[in-house]
Protein backbone atom coordinates (compact mmCIF):
# COMPACT_ATOMS: atom_id res chain seq x y z
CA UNK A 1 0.00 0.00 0.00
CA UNK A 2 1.06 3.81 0.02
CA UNK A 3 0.86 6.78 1.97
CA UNK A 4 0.92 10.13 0.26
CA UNK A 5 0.07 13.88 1.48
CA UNK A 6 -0.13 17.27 -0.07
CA UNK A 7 -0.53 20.26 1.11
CA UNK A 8 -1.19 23.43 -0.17
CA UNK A 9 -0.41 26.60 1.91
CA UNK A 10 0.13 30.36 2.01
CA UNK A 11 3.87 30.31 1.42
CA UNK A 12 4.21 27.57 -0.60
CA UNK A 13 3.15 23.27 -1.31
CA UNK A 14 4.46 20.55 0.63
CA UNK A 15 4.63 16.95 -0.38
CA UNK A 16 5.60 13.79 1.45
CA UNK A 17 5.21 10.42 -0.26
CA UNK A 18 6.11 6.76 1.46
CA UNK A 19 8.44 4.49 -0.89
CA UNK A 20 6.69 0.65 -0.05
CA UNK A 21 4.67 -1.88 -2.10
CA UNK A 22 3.53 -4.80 -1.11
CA UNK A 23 2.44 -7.93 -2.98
CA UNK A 24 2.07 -10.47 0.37
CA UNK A 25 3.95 -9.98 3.65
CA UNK A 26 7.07 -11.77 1.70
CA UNK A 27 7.05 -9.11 -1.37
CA UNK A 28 7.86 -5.82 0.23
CA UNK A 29 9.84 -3.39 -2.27
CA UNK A 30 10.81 0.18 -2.36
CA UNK A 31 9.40 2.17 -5.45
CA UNK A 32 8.79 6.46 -5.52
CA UNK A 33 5.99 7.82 -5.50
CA UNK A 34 6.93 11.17 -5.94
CA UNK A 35 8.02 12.89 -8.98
CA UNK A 36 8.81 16.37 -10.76
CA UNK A 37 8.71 18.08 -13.43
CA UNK A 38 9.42 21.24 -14.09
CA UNK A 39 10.98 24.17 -16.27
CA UNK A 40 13.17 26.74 -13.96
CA UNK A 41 11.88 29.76 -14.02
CA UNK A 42 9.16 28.88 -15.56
CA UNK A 43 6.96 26.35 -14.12
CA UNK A 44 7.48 23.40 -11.27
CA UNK A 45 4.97 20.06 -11.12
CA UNK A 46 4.65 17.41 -8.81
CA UNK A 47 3.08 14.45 -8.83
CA UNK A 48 2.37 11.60 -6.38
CA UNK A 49 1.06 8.12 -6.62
CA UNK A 50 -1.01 5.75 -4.95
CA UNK A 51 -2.83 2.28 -6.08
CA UNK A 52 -1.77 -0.40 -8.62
CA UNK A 53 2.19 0.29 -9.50
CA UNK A 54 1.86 -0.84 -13.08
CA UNK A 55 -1.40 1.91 -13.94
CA UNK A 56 1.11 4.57 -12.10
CA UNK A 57 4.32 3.68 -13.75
CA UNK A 58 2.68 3.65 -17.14
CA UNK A 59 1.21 6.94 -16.59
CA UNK A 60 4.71 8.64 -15.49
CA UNK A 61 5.89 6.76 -18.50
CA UNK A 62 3.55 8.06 -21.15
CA UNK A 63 3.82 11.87 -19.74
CA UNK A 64 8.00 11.72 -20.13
CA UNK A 65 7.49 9.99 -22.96
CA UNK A 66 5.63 13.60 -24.53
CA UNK A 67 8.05 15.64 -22.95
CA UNK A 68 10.83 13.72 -24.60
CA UNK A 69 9.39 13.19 -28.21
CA UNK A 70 7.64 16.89 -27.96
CA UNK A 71 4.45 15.53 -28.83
CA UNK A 72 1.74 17.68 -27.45
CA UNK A 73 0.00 18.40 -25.16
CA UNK A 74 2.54 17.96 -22.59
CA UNK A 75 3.41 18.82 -19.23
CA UNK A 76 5.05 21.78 -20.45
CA UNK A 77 3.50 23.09 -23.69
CA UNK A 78 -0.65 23.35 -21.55
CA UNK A 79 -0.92 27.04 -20.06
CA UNK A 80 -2.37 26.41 -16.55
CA UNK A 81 -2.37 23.74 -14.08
CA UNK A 82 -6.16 22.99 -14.84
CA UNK A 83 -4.82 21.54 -17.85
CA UNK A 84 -2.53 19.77 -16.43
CA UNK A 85 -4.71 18.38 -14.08
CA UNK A 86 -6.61 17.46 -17.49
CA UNK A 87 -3.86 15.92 -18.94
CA UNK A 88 -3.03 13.63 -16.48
CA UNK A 89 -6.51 12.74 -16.02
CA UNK A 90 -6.80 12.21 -19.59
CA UNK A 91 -3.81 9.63 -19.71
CA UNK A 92 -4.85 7.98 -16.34
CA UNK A 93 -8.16 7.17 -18.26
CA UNK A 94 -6.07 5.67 -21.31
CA UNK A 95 -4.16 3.30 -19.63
CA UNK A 96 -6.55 1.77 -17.72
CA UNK A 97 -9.23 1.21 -20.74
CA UNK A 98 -5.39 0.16 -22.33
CA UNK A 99 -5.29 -2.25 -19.63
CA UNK A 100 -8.67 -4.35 -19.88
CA UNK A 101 -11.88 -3.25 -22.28
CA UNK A 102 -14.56 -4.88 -19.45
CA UNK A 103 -15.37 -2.11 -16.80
CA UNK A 104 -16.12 -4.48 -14.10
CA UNK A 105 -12.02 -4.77 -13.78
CA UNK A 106 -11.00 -1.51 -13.73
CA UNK A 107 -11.07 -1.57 -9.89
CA UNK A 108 -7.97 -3.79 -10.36
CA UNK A 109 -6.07 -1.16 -12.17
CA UNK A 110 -7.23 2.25 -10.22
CA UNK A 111 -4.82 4.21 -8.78
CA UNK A 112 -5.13 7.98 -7.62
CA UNK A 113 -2.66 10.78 -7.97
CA UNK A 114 -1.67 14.12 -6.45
CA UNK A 115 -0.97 16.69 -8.87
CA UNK A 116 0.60 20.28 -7.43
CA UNK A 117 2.76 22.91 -8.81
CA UNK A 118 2.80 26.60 -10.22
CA UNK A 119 3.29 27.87 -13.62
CA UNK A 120 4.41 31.64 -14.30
CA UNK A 121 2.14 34.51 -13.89
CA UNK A 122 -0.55 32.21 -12.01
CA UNK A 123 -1.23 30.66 -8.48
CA UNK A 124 -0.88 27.41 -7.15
CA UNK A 125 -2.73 24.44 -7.81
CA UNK A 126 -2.98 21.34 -5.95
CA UNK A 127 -5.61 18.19 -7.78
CA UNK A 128 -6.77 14.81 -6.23
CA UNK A 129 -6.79 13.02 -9.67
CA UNK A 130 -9.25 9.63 -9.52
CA UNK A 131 -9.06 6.82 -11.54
CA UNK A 132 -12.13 8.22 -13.02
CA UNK A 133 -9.81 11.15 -14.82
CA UNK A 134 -11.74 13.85 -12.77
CA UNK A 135 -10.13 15.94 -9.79
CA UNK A 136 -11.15 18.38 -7.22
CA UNK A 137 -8.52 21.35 -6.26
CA UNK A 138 -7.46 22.32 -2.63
CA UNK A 139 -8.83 24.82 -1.11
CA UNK A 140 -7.84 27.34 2.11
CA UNK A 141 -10.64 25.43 3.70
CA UNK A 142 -9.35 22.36 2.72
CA UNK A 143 -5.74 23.03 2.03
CA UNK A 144 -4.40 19.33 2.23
CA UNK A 145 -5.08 16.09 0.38
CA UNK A 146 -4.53 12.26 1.31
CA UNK A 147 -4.28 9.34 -0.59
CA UNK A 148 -3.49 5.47 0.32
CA UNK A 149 -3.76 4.96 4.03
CA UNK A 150 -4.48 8.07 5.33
CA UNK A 151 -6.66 7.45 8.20
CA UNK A 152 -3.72 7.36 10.71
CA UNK A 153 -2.59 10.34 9.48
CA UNK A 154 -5.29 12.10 9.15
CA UNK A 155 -6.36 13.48 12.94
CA UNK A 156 -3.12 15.47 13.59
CA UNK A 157 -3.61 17.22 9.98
CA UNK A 158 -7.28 17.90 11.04
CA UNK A 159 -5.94 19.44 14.04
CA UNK A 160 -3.28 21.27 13.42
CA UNK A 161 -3.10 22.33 9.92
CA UNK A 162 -4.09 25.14 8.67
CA UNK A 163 -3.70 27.71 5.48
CA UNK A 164 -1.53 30.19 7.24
CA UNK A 165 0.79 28.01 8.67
CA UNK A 166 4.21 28.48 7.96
CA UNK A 167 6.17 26.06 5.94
CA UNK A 168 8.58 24.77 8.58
CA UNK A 169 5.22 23.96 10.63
CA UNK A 170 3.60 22.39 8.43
CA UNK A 171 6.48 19.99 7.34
CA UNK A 172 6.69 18.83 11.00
CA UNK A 173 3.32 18.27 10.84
CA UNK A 174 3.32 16.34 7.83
CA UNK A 175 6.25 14.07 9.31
CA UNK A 176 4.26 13.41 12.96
CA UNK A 177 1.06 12.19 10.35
CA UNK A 178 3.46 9.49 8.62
CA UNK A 179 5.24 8.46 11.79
CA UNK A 180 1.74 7.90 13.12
CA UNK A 181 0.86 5.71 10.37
CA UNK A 182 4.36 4.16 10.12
CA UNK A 183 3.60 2.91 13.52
CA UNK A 184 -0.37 1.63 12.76
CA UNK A 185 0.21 0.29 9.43
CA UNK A 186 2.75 -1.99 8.44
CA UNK A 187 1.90 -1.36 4.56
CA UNK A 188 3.59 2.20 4.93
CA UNK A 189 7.04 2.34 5.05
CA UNK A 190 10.44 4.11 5.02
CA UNK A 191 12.31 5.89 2.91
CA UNK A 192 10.17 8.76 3.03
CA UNK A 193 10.41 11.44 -0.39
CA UNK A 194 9.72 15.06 1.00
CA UNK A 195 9.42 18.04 -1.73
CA UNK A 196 8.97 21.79 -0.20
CA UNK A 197 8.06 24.49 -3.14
CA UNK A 198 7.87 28.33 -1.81
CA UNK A 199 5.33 30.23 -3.61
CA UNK A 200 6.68 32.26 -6.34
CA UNK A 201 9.91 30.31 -6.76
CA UNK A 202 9.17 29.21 -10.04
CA UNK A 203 12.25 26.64 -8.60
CA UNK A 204 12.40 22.56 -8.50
CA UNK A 205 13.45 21.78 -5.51
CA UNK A 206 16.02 18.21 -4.73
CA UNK A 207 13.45 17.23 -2.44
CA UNK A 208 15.07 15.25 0.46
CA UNK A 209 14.75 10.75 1.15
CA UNK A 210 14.45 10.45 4.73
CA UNK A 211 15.52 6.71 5.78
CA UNK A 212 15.34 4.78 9.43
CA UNK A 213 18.19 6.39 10.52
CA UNK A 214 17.98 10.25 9.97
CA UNK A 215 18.19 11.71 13.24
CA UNK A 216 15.62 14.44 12.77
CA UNK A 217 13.29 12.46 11.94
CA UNK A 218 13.99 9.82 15.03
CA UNK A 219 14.35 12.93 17.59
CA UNK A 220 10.36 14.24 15.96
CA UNK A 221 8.97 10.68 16.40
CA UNK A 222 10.15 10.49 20.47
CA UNK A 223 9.16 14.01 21.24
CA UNK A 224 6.25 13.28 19.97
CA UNK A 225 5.43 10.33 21.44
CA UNK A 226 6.77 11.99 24.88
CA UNK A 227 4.52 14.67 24.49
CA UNK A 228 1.21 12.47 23.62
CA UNK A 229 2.41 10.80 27.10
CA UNK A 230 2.65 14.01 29.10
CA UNK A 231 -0.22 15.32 27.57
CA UNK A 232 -2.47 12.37 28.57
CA UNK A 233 -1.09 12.50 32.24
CA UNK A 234 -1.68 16.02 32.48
CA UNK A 235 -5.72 15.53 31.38
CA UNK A 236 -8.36 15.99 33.56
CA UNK A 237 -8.70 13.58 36.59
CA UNK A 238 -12.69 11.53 35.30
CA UNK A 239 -14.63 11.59 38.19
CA UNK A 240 -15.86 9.14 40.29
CA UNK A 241 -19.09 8.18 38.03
CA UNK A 242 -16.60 7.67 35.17
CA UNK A 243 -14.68 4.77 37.06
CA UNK A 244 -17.43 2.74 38.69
């Protein structure tokens, strides 16, 4: 399975993909799920994947295959993000009717994908793409999206995130929801892919793989976990009628 969160903020997007797939408890393998694109200066795209690997590979495929034989539309020849958001849908939908003609299978080939990024002379976008081909865009109401297993991710983003939050904050945010999950789900695991994008850049960032071992990370997971304990012991006593 997968784990995959975007967010889009004030100051900029965050994204934070898990790397492991699963096929059976003895099949565990190490694949991204995050990818850019991107012309400096000009315009930066990310993308992030979640469902059946073969449908997601062969939709990174075909959309670096148009960038690399120029055939349009591509990635970097479309004028906004809404067609972007198009175009991936577009290709999602052709490889799964690719894939198998009878719709009652297509549920074997579904995947869904987040699509952010920024083009020159326009705002942010961030898509939930469905296997469908359609998409719904954050909004500052909702300025995050989830896909895979998000439910043990999801409280502490509920709580904590919001619009304004600076970028900084809302990274260590984004790292407390996966070590939550990394420690209720044992189809989500490390390396981790992080990308931060400030708004207005117009830059691609390297994006940083956080393994087992990084120490940030590590130090994050026990504060956390110290201050979940303190915060519990410091709760209200529950009266009497709550113990009998």
């Amino acid at each position: 399975m997968t784990y995959c969160c975007a967010l889009r903020l004030k100051d900029g997007l965050v994204f934070v993909s898990d790397t492991r797939t699963n096929a059976g408890v003895d099949h565990i393998s190490v694949f991204r799920k995050l990818y850019t694109f991107g012309v400096e200066g000009e315009r930066f795209i990310s993308i992030q994947t979640s469902g059946n690997l073969a449908t997601t590979q062969a939709v990174i495929s075909h959309l670096n295959n148009h960038l690399e034989l120029k055939q349009e539309p591509n990635l970097y020849s479309v004028n906004t993000m809404f067609e972007i958001a198009e175009l991936v849908g577009q290709t999602l939908r052709k490889v799964i009717a690719d894939i198998t003609v009878d719709p009652d299978e297509h549920n074997n080939y579904s995947c869904s994908l987040l699509l952010g990024g920024q083009i020159k002379g326009a705002d942010m976008q961030l898509y939930n793409v469905y296997s469908q081909g359609n998409f719904i865009n954050a909004t500052e109401d909702t300025p995050y999206f989830q896909i895979g297993e998000s439910k043990y991710g999801k409280p502490i983003l509920d709580r904590a995130l919001v619009y304004e939050m600076p970028l900084d904050e809302a990274v260590r945010c984004c790292l407390i929801s996966f070590d939550s999950t990394l420690r209720s789900n044992v189809s989500v695991g490390m390396p981790l892919d992080t990308i931060v994008y400030k708004k207005d850049s117009l830059h691609i960032p390297n994006g940083k793989r956080i393994y087992e071992e990084d120490p940030y990370f590590r130090q994050l997971s026990k504060q956390w976990s110290d201050t979940l304990r303190r915060g519990v012991q410091e709760l209200p006593i529950p009266t009497n009628d709550y113990l009998e």
